[in-house]
PDB file of N, CA and C in Angstrom:
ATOM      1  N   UNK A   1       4.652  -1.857 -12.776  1.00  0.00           N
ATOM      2  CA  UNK A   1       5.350  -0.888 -11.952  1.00  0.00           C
ATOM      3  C   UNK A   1       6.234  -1.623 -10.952  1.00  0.00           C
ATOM      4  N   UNK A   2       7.473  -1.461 -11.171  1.00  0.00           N
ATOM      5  CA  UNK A   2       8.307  -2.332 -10.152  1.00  0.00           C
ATOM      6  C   UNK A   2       8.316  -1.816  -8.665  1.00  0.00           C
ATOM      7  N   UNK A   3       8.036  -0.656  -8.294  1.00  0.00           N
ATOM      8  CA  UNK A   3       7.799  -0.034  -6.673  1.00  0.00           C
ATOM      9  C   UNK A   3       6.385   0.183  -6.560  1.00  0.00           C
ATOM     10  N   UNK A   4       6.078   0.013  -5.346  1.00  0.00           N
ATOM     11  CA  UNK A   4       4.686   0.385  -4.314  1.00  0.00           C
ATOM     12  C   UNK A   4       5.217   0.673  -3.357  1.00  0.00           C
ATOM     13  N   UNK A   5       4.473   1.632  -2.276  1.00  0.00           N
ATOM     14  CA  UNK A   5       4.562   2.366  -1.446  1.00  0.00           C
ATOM     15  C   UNK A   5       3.598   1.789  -0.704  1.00  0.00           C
ATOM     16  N   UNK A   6       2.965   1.739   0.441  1.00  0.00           N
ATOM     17  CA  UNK A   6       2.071   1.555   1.408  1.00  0.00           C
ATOM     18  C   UNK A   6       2.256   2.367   2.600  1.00  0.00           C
ATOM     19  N   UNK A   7       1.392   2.500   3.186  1.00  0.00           N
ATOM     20  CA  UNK A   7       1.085   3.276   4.449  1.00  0.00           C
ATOM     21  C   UNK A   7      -0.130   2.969   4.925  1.00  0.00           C
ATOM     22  N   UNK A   8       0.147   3.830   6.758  1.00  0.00           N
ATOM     23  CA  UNK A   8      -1.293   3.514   7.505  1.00  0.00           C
ATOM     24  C   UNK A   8      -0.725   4.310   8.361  1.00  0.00           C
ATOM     25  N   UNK A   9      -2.189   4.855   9.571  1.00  0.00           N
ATOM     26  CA  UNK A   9      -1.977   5.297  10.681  1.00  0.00           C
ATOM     27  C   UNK A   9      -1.310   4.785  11.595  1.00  0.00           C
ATOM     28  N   UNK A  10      -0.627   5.222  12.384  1.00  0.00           N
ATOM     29  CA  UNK A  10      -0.237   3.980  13.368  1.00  0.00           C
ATOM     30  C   UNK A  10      -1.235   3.457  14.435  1.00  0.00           C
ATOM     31  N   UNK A  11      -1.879   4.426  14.336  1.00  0.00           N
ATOM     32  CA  UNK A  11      -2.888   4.400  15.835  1.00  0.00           C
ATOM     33  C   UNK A  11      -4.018   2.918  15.204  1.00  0.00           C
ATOM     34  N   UNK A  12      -3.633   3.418  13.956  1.00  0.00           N
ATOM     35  CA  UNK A  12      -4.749   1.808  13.064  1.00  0.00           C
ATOM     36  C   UNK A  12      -3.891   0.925  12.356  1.00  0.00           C
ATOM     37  N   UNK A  13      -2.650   0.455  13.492  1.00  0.00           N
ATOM     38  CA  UNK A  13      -2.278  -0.748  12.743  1.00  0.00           C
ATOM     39  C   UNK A  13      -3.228  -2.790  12.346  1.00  0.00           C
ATOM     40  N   UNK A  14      -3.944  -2.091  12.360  1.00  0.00           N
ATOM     41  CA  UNK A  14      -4.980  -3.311  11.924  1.00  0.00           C
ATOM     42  C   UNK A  14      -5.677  -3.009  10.893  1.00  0.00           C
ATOM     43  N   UNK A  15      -5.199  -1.804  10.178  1.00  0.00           N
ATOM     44  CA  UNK A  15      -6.355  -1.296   8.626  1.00  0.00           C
ATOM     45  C   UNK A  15      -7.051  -0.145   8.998  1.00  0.00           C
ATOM     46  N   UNK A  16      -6.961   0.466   7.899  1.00  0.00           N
ATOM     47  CA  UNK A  16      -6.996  -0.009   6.957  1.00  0.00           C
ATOM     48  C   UNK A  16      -5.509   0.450   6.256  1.00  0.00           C
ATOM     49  N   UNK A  17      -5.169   0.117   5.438  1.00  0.00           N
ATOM     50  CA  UNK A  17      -3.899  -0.152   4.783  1.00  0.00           C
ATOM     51  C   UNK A  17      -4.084   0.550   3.252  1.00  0.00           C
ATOM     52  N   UNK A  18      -3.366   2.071   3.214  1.00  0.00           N
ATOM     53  CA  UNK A  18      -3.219   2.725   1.915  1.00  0.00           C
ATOM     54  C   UNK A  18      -2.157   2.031   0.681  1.00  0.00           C
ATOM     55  N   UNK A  19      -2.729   1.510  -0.088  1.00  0.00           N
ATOM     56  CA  UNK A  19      -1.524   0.977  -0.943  1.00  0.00           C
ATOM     57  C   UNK A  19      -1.183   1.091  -2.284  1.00  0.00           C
ATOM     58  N   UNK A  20      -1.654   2.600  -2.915  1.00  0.00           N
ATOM     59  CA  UNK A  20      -1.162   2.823  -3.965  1.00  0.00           C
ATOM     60  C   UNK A  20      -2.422   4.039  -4.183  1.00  0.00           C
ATOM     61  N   UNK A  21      -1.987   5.020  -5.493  1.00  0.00           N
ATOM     62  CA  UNK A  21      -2.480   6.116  -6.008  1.00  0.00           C
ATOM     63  C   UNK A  21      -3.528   5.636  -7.153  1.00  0.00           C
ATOM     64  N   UNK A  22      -4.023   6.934  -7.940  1.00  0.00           N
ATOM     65  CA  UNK A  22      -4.281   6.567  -8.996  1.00  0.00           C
ATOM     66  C   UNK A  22      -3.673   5.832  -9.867  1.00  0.00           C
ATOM     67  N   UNK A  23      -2.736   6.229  -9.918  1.00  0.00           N
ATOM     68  CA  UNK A  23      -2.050   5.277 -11.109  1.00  0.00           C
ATOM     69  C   UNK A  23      -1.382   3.800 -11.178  1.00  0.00           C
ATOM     70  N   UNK A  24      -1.835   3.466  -9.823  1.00  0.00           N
ATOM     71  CA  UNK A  24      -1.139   1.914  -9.603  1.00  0.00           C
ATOM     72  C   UNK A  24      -1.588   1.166 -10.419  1.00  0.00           C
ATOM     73  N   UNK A  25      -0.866  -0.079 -10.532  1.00  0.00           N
ATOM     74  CA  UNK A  25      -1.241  -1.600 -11.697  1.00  0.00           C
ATOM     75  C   UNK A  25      -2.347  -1.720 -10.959  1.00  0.00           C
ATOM     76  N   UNK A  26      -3.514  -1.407 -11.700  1.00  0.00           N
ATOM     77  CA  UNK A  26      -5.113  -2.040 -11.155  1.00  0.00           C
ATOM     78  C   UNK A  26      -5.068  -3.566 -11.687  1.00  0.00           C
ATOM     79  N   UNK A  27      -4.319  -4.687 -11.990  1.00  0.00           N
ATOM     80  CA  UNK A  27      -4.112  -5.926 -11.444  1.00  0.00           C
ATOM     81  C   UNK A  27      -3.623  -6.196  -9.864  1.00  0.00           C
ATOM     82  N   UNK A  28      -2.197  -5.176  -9.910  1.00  0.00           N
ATOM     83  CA  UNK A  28      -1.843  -5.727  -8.543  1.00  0.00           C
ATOM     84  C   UNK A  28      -2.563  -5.059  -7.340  1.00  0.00           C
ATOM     85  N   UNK A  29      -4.093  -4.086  -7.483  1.00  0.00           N
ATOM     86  CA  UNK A  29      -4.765  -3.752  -6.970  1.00  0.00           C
ATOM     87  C   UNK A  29      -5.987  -4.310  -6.339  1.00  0.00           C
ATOM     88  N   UNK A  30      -6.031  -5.554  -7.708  1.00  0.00           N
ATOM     89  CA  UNK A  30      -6.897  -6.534  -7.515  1.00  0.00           C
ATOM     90  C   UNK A  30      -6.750  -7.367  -6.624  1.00  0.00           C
ATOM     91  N   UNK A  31      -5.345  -7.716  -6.780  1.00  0.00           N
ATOM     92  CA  UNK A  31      -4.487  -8.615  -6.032  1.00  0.00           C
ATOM     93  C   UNK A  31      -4.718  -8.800  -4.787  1.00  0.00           C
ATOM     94  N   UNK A  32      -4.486  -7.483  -4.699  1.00  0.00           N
ATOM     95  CA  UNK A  32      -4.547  -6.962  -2.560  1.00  0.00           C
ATOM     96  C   UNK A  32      -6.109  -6.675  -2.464  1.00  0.00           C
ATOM     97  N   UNK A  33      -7.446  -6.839  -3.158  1.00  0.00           N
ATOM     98  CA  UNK A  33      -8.505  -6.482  -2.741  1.00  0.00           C
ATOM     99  C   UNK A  33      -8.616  -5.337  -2.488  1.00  0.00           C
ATOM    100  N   UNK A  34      -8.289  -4.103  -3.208  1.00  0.00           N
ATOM    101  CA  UNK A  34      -7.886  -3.028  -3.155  1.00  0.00           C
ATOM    102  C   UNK A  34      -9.396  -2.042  -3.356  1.00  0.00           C
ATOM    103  N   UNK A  35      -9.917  -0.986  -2.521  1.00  0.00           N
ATOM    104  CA  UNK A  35     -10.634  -0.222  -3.615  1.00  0.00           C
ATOM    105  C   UNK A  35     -10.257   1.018  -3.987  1.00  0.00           C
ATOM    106  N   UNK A  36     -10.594   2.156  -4.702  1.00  0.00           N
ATOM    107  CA  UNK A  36     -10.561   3.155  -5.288  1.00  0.00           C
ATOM    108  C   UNK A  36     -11.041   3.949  -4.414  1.00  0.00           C
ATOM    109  N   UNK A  37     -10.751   4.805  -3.557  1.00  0.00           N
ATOM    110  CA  UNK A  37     -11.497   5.892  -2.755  1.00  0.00           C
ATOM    111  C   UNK A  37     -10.980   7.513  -2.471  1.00  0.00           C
ATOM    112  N   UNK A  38     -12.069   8.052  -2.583  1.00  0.00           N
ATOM    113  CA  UNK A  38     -11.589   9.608  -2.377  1.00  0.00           C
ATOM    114  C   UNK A  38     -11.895   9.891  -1.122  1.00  0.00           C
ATOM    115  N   UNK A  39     -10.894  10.559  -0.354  1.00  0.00           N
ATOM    116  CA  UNK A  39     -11.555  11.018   1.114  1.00  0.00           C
ATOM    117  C   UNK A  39     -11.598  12.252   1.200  1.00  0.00           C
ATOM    118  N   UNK A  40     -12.543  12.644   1.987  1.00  0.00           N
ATOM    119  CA  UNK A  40     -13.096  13.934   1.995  1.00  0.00           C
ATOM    120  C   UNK A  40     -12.360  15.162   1.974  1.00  0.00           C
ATOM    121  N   UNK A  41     -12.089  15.802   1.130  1.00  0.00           N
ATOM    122  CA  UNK A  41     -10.907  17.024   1.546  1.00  0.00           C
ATOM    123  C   UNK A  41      -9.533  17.112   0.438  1.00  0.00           C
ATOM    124  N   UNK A  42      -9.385  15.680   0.240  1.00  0.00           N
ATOM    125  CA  UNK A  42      -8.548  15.156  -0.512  1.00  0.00           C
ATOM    126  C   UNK A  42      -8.657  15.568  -2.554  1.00  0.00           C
ATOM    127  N   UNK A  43      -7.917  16.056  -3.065  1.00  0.00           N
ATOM    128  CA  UNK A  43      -8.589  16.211  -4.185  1.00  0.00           C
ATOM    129  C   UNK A  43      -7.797  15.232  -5.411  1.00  0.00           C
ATOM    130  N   UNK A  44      -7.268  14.157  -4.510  1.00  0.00           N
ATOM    131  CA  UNK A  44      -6.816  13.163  -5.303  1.00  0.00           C
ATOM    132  C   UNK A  44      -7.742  11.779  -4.847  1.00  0.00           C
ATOM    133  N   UNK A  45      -7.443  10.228  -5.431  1.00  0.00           N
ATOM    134  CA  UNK A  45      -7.807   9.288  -5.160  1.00  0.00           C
ATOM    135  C   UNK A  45      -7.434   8.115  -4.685  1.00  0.00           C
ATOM    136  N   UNK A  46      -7.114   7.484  -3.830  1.00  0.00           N
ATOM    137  CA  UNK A  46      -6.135   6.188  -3.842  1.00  0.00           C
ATOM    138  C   UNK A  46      -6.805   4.782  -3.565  1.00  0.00           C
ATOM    139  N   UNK A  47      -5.700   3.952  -3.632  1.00  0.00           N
ATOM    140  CA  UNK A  47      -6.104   2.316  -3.357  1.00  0.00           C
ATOM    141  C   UNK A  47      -6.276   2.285  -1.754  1.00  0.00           C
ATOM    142  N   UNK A  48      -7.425   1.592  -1.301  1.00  0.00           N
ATOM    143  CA  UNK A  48      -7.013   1.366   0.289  1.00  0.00           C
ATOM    144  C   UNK A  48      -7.821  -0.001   0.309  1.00  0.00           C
ATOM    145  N   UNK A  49      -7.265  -0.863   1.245  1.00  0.00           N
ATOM    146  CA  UNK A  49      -7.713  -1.955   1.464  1.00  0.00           C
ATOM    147  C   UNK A  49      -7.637  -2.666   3.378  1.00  0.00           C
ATOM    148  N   UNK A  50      -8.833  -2.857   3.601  1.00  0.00           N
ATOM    149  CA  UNK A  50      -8.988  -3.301   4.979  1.00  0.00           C
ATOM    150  C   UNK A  50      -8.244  -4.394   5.399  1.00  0.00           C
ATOM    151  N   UNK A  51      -7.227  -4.467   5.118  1.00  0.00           N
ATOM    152  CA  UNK A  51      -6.008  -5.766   6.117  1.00  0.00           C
ATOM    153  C   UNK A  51      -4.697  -4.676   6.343  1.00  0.00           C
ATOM    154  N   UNK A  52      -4.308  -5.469   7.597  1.00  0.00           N
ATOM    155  CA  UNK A  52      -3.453  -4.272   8.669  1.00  0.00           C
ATOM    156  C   UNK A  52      -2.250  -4.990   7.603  1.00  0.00           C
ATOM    157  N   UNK A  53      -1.390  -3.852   7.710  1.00  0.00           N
ATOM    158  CA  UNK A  53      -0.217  -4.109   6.886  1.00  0.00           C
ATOM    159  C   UNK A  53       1.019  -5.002   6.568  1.00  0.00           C
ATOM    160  N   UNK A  54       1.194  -5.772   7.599  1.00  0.00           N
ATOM    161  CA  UNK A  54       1.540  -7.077   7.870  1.00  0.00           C
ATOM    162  C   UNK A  54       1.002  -7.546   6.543  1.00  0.00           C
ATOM    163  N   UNK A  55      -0.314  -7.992   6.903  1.00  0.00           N
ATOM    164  CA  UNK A  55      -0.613  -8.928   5.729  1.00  0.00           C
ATOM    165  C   UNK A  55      -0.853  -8.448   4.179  1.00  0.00           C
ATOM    166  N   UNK A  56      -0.543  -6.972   3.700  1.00  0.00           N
ATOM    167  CA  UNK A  56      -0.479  -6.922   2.536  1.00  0.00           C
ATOM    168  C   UNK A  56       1.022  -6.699   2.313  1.00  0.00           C
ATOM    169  N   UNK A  57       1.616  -6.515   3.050  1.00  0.00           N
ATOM    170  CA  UNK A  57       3.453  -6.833   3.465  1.00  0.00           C
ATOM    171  C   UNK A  57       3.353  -8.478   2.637  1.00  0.00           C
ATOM    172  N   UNK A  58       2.573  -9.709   3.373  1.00  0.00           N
ATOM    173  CA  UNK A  58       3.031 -11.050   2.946  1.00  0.00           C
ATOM    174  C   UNK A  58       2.761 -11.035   1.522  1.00  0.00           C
ATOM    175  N   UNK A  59       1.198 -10.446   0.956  1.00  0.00           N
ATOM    176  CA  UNK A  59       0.938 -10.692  -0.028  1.00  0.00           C
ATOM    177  C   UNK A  59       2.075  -9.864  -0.921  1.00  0.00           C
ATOM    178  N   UNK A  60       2.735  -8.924  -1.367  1.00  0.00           N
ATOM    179  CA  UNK A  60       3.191  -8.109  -1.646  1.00  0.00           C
ATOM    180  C   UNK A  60       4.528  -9.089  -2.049  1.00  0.00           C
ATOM    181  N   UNK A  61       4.798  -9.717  -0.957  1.00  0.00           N
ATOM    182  CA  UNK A  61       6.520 -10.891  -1.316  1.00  0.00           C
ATOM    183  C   UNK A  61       6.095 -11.852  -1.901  1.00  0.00           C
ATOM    184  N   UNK A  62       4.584 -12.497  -1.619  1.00  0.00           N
ATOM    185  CA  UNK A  62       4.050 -13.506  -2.940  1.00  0.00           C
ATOM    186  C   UNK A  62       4.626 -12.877  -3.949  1.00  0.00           C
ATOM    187  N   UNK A  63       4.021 -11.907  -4.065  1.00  0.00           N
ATOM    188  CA  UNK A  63       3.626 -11.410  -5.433  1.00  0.00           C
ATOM    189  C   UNK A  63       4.886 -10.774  -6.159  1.00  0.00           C
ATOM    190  N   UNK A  64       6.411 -11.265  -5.606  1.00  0.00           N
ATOM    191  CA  UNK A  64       8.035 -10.938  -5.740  1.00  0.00           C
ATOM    192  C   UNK A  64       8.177  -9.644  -5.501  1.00  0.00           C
ATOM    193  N   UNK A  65       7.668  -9.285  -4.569  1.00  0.00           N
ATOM    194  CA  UNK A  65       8.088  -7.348  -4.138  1.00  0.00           C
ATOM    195  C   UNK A  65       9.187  -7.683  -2.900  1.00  0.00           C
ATOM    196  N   UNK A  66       9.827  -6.907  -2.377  1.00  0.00           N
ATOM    197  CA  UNK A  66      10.969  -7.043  -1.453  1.00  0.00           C
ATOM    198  C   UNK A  66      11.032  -5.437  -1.179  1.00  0.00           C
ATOM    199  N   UNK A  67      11.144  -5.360   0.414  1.00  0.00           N
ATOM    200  CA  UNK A  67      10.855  -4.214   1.219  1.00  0.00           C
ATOM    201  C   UNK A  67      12.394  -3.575   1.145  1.00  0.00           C
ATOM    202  N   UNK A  68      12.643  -2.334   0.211  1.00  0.00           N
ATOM    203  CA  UNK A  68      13.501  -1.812   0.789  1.00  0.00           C
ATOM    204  C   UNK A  68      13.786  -0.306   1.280  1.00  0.00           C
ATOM    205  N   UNK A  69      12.500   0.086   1.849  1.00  0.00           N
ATOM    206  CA  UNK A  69      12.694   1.111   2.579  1.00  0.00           C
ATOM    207  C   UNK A  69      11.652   1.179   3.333  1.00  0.00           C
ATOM    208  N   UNK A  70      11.462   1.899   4.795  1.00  0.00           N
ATOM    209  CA  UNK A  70      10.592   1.680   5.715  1.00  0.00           C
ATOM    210  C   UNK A  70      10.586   3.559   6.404  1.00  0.00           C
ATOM    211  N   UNK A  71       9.896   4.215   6.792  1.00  0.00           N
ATOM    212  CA  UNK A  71      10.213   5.026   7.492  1.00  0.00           C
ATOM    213  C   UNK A  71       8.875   5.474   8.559  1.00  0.00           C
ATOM    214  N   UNK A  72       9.150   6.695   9.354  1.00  0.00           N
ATOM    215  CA  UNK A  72       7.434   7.216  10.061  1.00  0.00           C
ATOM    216  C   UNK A  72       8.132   8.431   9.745  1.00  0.00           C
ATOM    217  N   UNK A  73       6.441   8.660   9.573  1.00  0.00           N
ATOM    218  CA  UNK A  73       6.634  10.457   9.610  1.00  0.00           C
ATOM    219  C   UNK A  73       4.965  10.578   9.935  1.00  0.00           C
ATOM    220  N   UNK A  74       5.236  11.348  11.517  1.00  0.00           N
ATOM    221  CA  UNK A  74       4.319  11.579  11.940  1.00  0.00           C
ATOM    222  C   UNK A  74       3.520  10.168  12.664  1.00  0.00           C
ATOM    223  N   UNK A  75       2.544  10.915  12.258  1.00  0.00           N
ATOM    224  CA  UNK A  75       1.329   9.180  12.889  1.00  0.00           C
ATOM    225  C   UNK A  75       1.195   8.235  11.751  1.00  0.00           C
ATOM    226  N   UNK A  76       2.230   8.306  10.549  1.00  0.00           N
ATOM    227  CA  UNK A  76       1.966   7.587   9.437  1.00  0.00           C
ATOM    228  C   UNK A  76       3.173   6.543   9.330  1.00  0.00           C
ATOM    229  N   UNK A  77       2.923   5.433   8.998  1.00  0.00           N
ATOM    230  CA  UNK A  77       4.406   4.252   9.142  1.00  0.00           C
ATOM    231  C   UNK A  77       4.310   3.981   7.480  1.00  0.00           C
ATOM    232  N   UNK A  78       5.209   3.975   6.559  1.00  0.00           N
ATOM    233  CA  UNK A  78       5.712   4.177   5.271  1.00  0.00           C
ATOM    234  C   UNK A  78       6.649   2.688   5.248  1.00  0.00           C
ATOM    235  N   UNK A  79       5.908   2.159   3.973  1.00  0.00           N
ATOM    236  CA  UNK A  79       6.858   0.933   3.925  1.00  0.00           C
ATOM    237  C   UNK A  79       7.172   1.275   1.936  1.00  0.00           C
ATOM    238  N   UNK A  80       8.459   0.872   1.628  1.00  0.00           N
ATOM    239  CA  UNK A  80       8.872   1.131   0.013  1.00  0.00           C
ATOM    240  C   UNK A  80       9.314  -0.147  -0.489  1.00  0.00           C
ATOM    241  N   UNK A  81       8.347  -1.104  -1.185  1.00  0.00           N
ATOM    242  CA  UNK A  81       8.909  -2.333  -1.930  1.00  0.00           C
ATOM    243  C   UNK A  81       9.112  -2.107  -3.584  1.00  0.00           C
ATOM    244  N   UNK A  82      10.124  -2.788  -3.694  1.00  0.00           N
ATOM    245  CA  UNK A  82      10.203  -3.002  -4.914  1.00  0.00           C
ATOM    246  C   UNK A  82      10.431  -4.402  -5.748  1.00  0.00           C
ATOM    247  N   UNK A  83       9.843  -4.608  -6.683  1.00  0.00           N
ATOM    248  CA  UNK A  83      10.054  -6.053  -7.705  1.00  0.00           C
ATOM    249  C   UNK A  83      10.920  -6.067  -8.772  1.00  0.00           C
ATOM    250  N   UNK A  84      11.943  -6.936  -8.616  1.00  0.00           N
ATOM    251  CA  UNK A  84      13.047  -7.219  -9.914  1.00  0.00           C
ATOM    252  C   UNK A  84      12.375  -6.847 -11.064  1.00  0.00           C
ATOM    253  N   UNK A  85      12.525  -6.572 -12.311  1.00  0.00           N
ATOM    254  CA  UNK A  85      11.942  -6.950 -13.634  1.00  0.00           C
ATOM    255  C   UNK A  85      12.877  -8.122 -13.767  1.00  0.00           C
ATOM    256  N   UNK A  86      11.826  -9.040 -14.705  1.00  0.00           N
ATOM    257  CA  UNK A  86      12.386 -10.239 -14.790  1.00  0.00           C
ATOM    258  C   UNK A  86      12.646 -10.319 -16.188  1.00  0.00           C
TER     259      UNK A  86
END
């Protein structure tokens, strides 16, 4: 999948760090130490992983992703990378 999305609260910029749906590359899920979780209320599932977003930001440009869209909405800060196909 050449785009990921990430997000977080702002009020919890130290994690935990939402970084993909069901359907993300469960390699590059691995990648980021990612787990699988449903939260209460929610009747979908996503990736979330305990490092504040910064650092799945660095891992993310390891891994050839490049940030090109950023936004807030609400108490939520939205970052949009995407990876060349090579």
């Amino acid at each position: 999948m050449p785009y990921v999305m990430i997000t977080t609260l702002i009020r919890l910029e130290n994690g935990p760090t939402v970084v993909g749906d069901e359907a993300s590359d469960r390699d590059l899920m691995a990648y980021l130490g990612a787990s699988l979780v449903q939260k209460t209320g929610n009747p979908f599932k996503e990736w979330v992983v305990d490092l504040p977003p910064r650092v799945v930001l660095n891992k993310l440009e390891d891994a050839g992703y490049k940030v090109v869209g950023t936004a807030g909405i609400g108490q939520t800060a939205i970052w949009t990378l995407h990876k060349p196909k090579e």
